[in-house]
Structures are given as structure tokens and as C-alpha cells.
C-alpha atoms as a PDB file:
ATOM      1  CA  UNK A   1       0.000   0.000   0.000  1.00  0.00           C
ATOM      2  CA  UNK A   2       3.311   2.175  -0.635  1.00  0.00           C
ATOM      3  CA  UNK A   3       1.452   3.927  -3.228  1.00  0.00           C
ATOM      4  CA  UNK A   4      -2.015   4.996  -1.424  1.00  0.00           C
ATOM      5  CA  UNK A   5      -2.686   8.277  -1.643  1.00  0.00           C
ATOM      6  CA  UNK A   6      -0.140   9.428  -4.073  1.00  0.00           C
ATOM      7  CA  UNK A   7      -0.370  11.006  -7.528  1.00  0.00           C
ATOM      8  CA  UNK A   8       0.867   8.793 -10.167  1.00  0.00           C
ATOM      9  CA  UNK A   9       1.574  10.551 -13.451  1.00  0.00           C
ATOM     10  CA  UNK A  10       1.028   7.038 -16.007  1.00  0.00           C
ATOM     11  CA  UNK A  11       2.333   8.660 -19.683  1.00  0.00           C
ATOM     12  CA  UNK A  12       1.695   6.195 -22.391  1.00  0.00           C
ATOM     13  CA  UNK A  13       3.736   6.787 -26.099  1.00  0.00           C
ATOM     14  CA  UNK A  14       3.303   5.241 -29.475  1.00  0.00           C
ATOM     15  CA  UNK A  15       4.739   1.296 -28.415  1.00  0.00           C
ATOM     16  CA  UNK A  16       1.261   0.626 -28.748  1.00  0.00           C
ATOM     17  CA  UNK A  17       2.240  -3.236 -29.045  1.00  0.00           C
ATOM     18  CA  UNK A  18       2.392  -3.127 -25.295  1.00  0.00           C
ATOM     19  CA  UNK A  19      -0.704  -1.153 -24.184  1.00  0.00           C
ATOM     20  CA  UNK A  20      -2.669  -4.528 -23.487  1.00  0.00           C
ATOM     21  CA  UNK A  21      -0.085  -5.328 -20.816  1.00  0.00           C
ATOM     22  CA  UNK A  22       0.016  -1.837 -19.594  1.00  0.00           C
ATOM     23  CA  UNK A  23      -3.421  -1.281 -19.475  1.00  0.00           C
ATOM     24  CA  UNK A  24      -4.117  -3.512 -16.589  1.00  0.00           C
ATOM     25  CA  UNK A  25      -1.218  -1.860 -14.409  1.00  0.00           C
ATOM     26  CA  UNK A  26      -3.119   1.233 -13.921  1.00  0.00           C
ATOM     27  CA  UNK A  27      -6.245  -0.521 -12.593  1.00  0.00           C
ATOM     28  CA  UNK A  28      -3.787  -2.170 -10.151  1.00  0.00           C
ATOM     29  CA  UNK A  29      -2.712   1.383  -9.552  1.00  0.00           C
ATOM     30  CA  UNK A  30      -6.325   2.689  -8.988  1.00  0.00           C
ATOM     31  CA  UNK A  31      -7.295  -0.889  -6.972  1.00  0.00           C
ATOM     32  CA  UNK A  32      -4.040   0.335  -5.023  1.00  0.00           C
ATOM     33  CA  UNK A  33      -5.622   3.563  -3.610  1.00  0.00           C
ATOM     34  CA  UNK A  34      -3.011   6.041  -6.138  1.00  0.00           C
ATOM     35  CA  UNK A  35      -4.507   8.716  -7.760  1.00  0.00           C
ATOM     36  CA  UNK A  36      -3.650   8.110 -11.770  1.00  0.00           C
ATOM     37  CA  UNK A  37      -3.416  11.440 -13.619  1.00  0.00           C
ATOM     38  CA  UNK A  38      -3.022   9.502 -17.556  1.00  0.00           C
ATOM     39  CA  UNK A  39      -0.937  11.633 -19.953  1.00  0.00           C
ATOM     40  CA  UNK A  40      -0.781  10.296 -23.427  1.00  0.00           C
ATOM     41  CA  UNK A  41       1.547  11.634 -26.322  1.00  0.00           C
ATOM     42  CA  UNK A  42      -0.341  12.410 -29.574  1.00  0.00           C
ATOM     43  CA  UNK A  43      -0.001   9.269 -30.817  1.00  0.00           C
ATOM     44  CA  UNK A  44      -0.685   7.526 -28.469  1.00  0.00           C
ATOM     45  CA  UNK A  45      -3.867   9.532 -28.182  1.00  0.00           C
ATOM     46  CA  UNK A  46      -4.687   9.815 -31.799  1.00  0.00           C
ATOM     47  CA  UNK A  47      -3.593   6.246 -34.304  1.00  0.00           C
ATOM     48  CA  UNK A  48      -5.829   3.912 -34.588  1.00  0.00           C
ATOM     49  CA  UNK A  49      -3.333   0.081 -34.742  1.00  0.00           C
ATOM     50  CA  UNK A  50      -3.573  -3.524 -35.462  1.00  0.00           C
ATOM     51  CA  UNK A  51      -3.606  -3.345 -31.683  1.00  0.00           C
ATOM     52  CA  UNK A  52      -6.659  -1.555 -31.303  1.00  0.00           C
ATOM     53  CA  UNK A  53      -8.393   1.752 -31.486  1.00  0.00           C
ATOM     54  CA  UNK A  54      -7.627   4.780 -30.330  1.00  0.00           C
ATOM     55  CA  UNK A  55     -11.167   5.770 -28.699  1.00  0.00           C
ATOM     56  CA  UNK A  56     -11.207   2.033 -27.540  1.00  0.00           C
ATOM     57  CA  UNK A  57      -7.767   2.841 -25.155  1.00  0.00           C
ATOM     58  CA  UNK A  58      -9.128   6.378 -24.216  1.00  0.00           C
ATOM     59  CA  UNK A  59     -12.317   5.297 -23.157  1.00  0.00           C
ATOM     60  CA  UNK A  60     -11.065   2.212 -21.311  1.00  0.00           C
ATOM     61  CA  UNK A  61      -8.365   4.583 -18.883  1.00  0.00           C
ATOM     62  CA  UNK A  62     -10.847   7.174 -18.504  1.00  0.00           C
ATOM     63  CA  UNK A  63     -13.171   4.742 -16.844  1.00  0.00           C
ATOM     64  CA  UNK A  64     -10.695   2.964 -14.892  1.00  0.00           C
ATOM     65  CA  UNK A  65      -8.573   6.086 -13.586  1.00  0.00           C
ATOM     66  CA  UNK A  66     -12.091   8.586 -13.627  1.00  0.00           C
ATOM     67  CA  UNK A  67     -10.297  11.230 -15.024  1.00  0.00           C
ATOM     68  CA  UNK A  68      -9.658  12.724 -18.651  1.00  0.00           C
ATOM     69  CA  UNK A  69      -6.406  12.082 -20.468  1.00  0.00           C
ATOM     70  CA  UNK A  70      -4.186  15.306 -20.797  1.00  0.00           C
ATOM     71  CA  UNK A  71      -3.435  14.936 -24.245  1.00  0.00           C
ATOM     72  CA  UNK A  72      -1.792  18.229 -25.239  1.00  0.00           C
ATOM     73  CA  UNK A  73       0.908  20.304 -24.096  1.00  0.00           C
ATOM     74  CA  UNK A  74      -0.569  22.926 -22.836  1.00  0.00           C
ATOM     75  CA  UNK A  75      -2.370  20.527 -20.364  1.00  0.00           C
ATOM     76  CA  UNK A  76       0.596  19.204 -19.280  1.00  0.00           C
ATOM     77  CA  UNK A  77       3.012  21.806 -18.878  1.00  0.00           C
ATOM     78  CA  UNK A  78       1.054  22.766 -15.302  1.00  0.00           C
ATOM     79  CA  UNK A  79       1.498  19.095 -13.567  1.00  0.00           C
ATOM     80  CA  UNK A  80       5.394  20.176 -11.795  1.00  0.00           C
ATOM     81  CA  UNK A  81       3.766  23.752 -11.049  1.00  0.00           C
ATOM     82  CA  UNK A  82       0.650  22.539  -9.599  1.00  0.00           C
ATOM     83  CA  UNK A  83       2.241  19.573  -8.126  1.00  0.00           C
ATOM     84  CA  UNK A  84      -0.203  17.884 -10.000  1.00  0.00           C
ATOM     85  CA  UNK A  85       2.049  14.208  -9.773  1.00  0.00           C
ATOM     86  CA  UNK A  86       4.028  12.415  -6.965  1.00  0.00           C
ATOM     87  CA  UNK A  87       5.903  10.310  -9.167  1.00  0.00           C
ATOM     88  CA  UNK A  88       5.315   9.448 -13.350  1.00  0.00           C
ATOM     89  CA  UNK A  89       6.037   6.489 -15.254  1.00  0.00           C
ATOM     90  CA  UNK A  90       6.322   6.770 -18.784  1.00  0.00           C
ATOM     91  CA  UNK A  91       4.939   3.137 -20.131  1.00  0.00           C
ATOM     92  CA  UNK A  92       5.647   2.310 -22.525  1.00  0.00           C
ATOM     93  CA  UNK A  93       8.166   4.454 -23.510  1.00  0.00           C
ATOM     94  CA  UNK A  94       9.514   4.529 -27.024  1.00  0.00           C
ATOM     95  CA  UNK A  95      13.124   5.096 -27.980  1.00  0.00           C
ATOM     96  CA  UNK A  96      11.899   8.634 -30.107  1.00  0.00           C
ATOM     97  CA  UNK A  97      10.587   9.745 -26.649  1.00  0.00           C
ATOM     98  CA  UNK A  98      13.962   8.835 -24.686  1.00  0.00           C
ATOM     99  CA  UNK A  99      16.048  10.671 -27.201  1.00  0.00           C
ATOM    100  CA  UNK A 100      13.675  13.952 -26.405  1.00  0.00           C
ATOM    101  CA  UNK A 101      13.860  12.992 -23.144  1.00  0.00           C
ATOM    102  CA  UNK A 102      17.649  12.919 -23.389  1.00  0.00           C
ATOM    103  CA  UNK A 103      18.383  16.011 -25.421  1.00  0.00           C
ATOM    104  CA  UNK A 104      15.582  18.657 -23.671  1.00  0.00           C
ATOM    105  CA  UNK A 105      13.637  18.247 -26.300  1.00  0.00           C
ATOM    106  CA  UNK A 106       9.825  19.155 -24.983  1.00  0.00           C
ATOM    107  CA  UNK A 107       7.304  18.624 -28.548  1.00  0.00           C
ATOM    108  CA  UNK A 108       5.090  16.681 -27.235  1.00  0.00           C
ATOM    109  CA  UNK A 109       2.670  15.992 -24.297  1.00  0.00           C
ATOM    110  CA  UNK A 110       4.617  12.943 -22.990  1.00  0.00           C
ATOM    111  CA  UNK A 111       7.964  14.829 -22.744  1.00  0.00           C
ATOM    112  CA  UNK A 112       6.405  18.280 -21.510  1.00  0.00           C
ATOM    113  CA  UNK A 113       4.760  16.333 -18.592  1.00  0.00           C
ATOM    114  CA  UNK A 114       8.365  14.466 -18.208  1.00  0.00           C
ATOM    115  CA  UNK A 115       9.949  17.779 -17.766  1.00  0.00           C
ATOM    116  CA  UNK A 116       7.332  19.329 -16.108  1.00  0.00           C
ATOM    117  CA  UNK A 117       7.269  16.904 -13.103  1.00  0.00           C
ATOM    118  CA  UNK A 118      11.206  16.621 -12.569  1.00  0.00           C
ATOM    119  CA  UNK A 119      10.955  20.563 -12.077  1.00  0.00           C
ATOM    120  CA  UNK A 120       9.978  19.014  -8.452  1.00  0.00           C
ATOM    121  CA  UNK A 121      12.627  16.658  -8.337  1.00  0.00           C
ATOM    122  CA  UNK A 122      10.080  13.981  -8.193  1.00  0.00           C
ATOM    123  CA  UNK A 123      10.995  10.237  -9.345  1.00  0.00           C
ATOM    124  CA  UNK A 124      10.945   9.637 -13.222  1.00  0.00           C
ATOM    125  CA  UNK A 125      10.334   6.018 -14.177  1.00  0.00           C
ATOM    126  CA  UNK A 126      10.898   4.599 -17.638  1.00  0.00           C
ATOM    127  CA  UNK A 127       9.423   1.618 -19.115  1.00  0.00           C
ATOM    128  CA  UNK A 128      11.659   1.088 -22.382  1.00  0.00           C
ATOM    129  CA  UNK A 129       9.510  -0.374 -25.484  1.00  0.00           C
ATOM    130  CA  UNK A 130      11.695   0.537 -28.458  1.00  0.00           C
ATOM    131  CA  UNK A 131      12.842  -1.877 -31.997  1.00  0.00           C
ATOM    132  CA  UNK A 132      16.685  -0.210 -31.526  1.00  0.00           C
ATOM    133  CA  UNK A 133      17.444  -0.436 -27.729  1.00  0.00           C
ATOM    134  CA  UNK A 134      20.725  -2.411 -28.110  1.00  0.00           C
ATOM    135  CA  UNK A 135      21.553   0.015 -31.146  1.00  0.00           C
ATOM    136  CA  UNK A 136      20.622   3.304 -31.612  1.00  0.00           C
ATOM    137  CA  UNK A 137      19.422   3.951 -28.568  1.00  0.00           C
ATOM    138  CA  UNK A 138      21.547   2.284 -26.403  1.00  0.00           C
ATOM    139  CA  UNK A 139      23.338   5.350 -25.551  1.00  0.00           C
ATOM    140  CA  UNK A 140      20.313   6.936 -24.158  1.00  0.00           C
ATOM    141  CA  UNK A 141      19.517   4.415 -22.188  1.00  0.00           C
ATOM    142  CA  UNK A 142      23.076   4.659 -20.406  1.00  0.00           C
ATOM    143  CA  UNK A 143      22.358   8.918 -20.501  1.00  0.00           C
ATOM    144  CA  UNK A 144      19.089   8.221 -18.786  1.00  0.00           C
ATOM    145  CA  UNK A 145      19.828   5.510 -16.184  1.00  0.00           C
ATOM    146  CA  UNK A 146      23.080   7.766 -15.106  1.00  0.00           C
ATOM    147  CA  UNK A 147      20.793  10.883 -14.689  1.00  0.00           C
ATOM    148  CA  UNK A 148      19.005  12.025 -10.970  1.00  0.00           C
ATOM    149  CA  UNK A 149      15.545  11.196 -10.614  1.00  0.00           C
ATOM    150  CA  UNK A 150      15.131   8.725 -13.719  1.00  0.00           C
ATOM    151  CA  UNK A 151      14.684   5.049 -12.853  1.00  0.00           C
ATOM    152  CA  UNK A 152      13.727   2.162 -14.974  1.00  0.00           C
ATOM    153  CA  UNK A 153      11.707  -1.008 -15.057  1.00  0.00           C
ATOM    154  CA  UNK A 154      13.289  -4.509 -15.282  1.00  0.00           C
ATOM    155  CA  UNK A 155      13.511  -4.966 -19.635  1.00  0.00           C
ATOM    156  CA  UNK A 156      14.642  -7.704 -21.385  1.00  0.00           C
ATOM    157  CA  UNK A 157      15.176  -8.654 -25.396  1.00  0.00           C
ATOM    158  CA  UNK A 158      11.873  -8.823 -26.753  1.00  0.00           C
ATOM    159  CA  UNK A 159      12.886 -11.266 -29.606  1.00  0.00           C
ATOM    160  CA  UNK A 160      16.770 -12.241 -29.667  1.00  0.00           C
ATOM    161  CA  UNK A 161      15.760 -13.641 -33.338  1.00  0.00           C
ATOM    162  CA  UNK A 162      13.668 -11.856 -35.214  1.00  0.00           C
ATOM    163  CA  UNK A 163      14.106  -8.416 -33.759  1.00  0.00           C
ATOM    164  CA  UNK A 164      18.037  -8.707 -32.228  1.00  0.00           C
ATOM    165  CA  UNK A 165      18.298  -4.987 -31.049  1.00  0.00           C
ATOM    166  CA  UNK A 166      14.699  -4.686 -29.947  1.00  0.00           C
ATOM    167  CA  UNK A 167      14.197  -4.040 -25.900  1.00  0.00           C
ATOM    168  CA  UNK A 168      10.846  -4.062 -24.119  1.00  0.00           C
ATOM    169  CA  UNK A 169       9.875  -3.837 -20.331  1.00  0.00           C
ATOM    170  CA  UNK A 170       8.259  -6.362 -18.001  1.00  0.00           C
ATOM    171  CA  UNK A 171       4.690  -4.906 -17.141  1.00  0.00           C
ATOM    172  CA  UNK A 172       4.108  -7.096 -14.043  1.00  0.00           C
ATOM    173  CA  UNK A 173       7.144  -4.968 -12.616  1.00  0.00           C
ATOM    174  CA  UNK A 174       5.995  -1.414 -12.841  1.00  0.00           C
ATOM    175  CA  UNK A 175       3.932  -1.315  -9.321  1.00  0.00           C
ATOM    176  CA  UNK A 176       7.259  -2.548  -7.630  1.00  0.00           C
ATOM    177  CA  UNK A 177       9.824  -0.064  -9.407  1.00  0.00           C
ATOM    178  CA  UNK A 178       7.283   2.480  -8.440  1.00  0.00           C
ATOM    179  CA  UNK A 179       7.184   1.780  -5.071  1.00  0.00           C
ATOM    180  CA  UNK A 180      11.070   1.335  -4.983  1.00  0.00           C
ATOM    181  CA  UNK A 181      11.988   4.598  -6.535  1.00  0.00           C
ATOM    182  CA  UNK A 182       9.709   5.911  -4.082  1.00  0.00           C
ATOM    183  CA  UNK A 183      12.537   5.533  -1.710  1.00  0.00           C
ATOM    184  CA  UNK A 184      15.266   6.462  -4.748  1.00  0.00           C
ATOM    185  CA  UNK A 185      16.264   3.460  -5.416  1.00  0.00           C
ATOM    186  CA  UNK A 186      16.273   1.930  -8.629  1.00  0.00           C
ATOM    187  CA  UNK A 187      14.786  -1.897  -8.784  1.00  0.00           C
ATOM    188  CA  UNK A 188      16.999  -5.005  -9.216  1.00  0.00           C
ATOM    189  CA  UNK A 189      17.940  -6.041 -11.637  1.00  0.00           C
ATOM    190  CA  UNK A 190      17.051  -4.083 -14.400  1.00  0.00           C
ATOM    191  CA  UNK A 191      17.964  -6.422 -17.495  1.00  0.00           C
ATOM    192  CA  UNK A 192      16.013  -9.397 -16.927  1.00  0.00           C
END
């Protein structure tokens, strides 16, 4: 019950492969007593996939978190001012949004509400979902998990054969790296 009572910032970006897994991590949130504040990027919020619907996701967090999706920058640039979020996990999170994430770069709703909340030096966590995470964005990775306040769920290979350089998190860990970098420590061990 680590997380009762605290304001969970739950981003979601364009891995949309993984939003059936997520999905069911913020009703374990909610079922947990944490106040989800969704944040989507605008992809996220707008492509309809071969993994679903657009409207089909939006609806189904509204419901289970009862509150709107901010979906735009403007709407997220007040969460660190307001103290609108405790702690915010970005999950999934794609390798486009960790190299914004790396380089400053604040274009879309995901990464203003990123940079938003770490105004407060509040707890960042990532949940890497991205087809070049043992190439191209390998080096962000290392930038991010050797930066203050950034911490990252357990990941693994998602396909050593078909997709060699492809990375993607482990869903059923995201309540327990929460809860750990609650107390600024990052959860062990992080490749699975």
C-alpha cells in the first residue's frame, strides 16, 4: 500500500504493441488507492493500430482512472507547477521519446509532462519499449539511467531472433519499481 494516496503521473507513447499489458497496471494502480493522472503523447492519443483503437484505449483509462487524459501540451506543462504528480512512469516508452527525453527536447505531451514533473525533483520512471534499444538507442539508455531522478523497469530482449536490437519492459514490474523509486532506489535487476 506504498502507493495509497499518491499522484501517479502514467504517460503512455506510441509502443502501442504493449498497451494490453500496460493497461491492466493502472487498474492495479487505482485498486491500489493512487490517484492516476493519464498523460498520453499524440499518438498515443490519436492512431488507430492492429492493436486496437484509439477511442477504444481512451475510453477504457478514462473509466478505470475517472479522469480525462491530458493529451496536449498545454495541459501538461502545469502538472510540476501545480504539483499535479508524486511520481510518473512513462509506459511504454519509445526510444523517439527517450532521445527527447535525453536532449531537452519538450514537442510533445509525454515529454512536456516528463519535464514538467522533474521541475519538483520527483521520481521519473521509464518503461523502455523501443525496436533499436541495443543500437541506436543504447546510448540513451546509459544517458538516462546515469541521470538524478530517472529510474527504470526490469527490460529484457523482446525477440533475440527476429528483432536482435529490440528491448521491451516487463509490465508485471511497474507497481514494484514504483514503489522502490519511491525511496530512490532503482529496482533489481534491471535487465532481466
Amino acid at each position: 500500500m506504498k502507493l495509497e494516496g499518491k499522484k501517479v503521473g502514467f504517460v503512455m507513447t506510441g509502443s502501442f504493441c504493449t498497451f494490453k499489458s500496460t493497461i491492466p497496471q493502472i487498474k492495479k494502480l487505482v485498486e491500489e488507492k493512487a490517484e492516476v493522472v493519464p498523460i498520453m503523447s499524440f499518438n498515443a492519443y490519436n492512431l488507430d493500430t492492429k492493436f486496437g483503437k484509439a477511442q477504444d484505449f481512451i475510453d477504457e483509462i478514462e473509466d478505470i482512472t475517472s479522469n480525462k487524459i491530458i493529451h496536449t501540451i498545454q495541459d501538461a506543462e502545469p502538472i510540476g507547477p501545480k504539483k499535479m504528480t508524486d511520481i510518473m512512469i512513462i509506459a511504454p516508452c519509445t526510444g523517439n521519446t527517450m532521445g527527447k527525453l535525453v536532449n531537452g527536447i519538450t514537442d510533445t505531451p509525454a515529454t512536456m509532462a516528463a519535464k514538467s514533473h522533474l521541475r519538483n525533483n520527483n521520481p521519473l520512471i521509464i518503461a523502455v519499449s523501443t525496436n533499436d534499444g541495443l543500437s541506436g538507442n543504447a546510448a540513451n539508455i546509459g544517458v538516462l539511467l546515469n541521470r538524478a531522478n530517472y529510474f527504470f523497469v526490469p527490460f529484457r530482449q523482446d525477440n533475440p531472433i527476429t528483432k536482435p536490437r529490440s528491448l521491451v519492459f516487463d509490465a508485471s514490474y511497474i507497481i514494484k519499481t514504483l514503489e522502490t523509486a519511491l525511496d530512490r532506489q532503482q529496482i533489481q535487476p534491471i535487465i532481466l
